[in-house]
PDB file of N, CA and C in Angstrom:
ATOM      1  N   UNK A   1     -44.423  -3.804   0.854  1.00  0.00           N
ATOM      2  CA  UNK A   1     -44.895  -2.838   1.824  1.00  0.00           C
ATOM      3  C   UNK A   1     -43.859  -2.637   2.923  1.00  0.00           C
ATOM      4  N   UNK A   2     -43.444  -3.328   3.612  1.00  0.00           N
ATOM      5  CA  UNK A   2     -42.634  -3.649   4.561  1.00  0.00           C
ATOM      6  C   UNK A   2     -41.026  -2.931   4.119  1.00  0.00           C
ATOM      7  N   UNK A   3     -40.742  -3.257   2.783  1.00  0.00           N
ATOM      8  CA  UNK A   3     -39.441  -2.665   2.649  1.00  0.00           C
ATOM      9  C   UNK A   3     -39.512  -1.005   2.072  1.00  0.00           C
ATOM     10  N   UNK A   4     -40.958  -0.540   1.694  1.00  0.00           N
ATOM     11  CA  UNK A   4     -40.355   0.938   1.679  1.00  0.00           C
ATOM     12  C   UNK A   4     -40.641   1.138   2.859  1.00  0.00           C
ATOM     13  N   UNK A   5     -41.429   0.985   4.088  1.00  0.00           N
ATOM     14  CA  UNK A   5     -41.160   1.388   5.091  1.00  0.00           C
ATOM     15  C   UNK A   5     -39.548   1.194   5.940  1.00  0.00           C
ATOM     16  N   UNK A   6     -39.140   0.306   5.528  1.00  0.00           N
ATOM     17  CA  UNK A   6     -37.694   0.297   5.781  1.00  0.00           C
ATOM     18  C   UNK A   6     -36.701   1.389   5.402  1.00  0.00           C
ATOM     19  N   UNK A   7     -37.060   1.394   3.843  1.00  0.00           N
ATOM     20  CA  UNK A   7     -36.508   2.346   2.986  1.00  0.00           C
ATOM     21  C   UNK A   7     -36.631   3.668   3.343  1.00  0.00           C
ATOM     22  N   UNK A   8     -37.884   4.572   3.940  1.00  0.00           N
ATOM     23  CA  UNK A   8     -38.397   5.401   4.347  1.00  0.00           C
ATOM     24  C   UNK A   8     -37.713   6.006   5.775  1.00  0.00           C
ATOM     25  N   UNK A   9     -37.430   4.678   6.510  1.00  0.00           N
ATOM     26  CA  UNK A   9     -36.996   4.641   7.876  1.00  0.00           C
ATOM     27  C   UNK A   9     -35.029   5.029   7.813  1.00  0.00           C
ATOM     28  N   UNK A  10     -34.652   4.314   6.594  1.00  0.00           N
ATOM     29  CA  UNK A  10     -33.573   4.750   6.783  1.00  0.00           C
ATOM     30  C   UNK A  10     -32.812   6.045   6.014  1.00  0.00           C
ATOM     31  N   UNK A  11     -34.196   6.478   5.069  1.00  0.00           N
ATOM     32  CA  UNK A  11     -33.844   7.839   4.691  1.00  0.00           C
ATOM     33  C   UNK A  11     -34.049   9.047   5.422  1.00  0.00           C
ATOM     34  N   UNK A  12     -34.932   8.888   6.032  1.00  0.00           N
ATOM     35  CA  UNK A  12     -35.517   9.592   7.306  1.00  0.00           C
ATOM     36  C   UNK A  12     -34.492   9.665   8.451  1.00  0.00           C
ATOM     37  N   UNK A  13     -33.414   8.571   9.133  1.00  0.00           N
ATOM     38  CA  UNK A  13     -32.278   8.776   9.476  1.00  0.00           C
ATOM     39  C   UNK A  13     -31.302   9.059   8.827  1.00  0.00           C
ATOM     40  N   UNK A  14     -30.945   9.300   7.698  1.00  0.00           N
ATOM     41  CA  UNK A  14     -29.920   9.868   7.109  1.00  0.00           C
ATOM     42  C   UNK A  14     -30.244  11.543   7.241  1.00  0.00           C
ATOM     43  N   UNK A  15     -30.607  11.940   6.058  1.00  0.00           N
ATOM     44  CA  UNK A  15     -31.681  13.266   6.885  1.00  0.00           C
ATOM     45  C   UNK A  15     -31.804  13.887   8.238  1.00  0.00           C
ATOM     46  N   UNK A  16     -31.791  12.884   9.189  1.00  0.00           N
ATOM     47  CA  UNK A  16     -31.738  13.818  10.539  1.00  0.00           C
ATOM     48  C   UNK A  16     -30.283  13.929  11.274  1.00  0.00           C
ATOM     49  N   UNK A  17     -29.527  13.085  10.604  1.00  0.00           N
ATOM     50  CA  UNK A  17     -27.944  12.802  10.673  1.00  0.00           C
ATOM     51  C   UNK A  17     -27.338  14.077   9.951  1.00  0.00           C
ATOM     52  N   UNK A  18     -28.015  14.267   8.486  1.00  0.00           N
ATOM     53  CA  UNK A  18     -27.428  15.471   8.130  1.00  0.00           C
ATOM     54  C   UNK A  18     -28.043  16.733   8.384  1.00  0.00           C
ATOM     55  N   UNK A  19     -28.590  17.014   8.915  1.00  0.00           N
ATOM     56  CA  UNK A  19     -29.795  17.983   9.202  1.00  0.00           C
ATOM     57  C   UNK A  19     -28.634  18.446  10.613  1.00  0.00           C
ATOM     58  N   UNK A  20     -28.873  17.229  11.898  1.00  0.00           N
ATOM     59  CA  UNK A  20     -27.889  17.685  12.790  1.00  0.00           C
ATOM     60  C   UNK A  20     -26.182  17.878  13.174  1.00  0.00           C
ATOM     61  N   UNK A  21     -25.768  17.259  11.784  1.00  0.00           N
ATOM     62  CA  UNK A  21     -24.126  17.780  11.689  1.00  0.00           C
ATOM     63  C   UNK A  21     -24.366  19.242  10.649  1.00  0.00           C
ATOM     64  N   UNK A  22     -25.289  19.778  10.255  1.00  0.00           N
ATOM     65  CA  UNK A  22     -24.921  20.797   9.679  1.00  0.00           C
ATOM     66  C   UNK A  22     -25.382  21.937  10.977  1.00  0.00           C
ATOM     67  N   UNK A  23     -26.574  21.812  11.374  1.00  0.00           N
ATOM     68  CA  UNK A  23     -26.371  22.803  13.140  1.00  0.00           C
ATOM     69  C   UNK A  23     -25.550  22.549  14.037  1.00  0.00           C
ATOM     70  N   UNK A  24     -25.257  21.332  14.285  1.00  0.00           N
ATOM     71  CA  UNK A  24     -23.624  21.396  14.843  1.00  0.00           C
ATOM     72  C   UNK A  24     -22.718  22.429  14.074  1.00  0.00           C
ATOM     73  N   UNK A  25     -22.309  21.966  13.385  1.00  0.00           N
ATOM     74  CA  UNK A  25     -21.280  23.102  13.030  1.00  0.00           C
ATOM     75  C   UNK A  25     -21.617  24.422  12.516  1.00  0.00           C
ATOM     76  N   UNK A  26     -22.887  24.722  12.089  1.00  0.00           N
ATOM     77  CA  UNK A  26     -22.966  25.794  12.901  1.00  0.00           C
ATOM     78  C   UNK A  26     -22.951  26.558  14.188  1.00  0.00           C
ATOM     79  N   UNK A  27     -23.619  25.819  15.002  1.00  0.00           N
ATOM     80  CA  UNK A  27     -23.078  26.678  16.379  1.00  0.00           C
ATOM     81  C   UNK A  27     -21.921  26.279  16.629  1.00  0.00           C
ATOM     82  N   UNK A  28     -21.066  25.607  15.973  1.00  0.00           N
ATOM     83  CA  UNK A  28     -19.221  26.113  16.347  1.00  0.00           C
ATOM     84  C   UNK A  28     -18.711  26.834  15.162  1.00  0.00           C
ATOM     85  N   UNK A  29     -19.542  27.602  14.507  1.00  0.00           N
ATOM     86  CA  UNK A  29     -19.091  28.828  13.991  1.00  0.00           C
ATOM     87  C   UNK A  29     -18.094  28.100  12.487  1.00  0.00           C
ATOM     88  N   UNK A  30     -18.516  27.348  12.221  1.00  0.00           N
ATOM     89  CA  UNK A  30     -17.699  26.632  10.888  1.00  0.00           C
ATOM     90  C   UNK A  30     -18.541  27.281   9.847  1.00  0.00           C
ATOM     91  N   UNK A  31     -17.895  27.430   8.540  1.00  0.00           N
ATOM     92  CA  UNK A  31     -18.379  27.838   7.305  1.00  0.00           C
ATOM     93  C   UNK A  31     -18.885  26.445   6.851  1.00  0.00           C
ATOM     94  N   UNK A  32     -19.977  26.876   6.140  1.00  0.00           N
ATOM     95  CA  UNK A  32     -20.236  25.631   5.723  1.00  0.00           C
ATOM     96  C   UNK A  32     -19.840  24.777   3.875  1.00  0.00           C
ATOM     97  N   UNK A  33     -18.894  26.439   3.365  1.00  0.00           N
ATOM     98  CA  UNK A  33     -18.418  26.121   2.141  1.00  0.00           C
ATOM     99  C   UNK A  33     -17.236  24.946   2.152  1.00  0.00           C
ATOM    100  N   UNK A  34     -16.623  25.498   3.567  1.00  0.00           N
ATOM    101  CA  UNK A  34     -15.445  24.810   3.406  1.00  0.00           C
ATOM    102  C   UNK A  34     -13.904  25.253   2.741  1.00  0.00           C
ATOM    103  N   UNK A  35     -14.542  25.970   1.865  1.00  0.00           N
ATOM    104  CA  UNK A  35     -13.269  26.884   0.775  1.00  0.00           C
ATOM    105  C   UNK A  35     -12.875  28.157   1.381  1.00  0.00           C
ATOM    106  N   UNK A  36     -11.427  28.709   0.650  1.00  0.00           N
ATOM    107  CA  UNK A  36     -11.617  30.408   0.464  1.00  0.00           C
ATOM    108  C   UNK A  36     -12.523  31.143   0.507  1.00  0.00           C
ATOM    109  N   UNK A  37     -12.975  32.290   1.063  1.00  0.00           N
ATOM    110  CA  UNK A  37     -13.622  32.973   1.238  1.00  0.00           C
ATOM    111  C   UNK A  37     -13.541  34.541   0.227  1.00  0.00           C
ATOM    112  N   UNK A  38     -12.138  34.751  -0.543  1.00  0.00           N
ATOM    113  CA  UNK A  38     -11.697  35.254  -1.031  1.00  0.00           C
ATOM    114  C   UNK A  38     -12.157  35.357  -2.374  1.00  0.00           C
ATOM    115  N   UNK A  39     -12.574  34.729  -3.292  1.00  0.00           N
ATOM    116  CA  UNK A  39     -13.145  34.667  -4.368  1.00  0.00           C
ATOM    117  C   UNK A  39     -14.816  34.449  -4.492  1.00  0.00           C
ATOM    118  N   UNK A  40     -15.170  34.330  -3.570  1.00  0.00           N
ATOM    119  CA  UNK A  40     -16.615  33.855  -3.231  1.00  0.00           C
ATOM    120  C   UNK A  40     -17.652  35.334  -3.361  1.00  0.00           C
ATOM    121  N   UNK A  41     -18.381  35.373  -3.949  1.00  0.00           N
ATOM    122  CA  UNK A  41     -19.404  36.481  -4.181  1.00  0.00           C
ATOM    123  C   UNK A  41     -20.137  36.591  -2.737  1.00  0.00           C
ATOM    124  N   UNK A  42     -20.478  35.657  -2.147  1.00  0.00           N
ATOM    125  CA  UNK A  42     -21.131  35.638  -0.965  1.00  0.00           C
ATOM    126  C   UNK A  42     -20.829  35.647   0.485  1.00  0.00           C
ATOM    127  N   UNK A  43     -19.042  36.244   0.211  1.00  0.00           N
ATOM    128  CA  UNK A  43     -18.484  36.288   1.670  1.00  0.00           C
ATOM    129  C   UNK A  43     -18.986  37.339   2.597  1.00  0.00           C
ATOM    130  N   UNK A  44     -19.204  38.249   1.870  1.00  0.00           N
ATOM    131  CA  UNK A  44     -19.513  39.717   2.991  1.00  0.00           C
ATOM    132  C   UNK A  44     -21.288  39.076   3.764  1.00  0.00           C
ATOM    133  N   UNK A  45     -22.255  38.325   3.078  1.00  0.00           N
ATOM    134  CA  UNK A  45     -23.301  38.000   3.593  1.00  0.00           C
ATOM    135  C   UNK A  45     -23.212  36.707   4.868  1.00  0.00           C
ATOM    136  N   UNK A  46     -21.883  35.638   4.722  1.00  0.00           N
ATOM    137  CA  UNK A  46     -21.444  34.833   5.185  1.00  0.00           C
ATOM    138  C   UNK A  46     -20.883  34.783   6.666  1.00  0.00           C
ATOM    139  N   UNK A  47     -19.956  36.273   6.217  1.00  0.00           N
ATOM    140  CA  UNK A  47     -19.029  36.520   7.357  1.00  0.00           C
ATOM    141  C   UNK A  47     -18.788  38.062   7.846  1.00  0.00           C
ATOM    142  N   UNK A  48     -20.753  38.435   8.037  1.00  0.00           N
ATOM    143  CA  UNK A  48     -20.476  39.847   8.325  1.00  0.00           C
ATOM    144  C   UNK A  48     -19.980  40.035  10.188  1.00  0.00           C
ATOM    145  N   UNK A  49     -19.399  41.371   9.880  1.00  0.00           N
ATOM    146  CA  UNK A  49     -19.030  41.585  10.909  1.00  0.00           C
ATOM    147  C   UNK A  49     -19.774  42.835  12.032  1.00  0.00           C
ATOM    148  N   UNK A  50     -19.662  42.337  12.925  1.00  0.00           N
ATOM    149  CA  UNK A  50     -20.783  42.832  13.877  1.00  0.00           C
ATOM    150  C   UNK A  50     -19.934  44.190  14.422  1.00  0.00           C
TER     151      UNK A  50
END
């Protein structure tokens, strides 16, 4: 009992670890592919321009 609550506890912080480095870098405007943008089917939805 005791260790999936452990287990639970530390998936539950992983998760909010990645949850808040991916809105971090969104609001500093980072892609979140990482790659070229150039071959990508989904650049114009990615990186429209205002």
């Amino acid at each position: 009992m005791i260790t999936t609550i452990i287990v639970i506890f530390i998936l539950a912080l992983i998760i909010t670890g990645a949850v808040y480095s991916i809105a971090k870098d969104k609001k500093a405007g980072k892609s979140s592919c990482g790659c070229s943008c150039g071959n990508c089917p989904n650049a114009k939805y990615c990186h429209q321009t205002k």
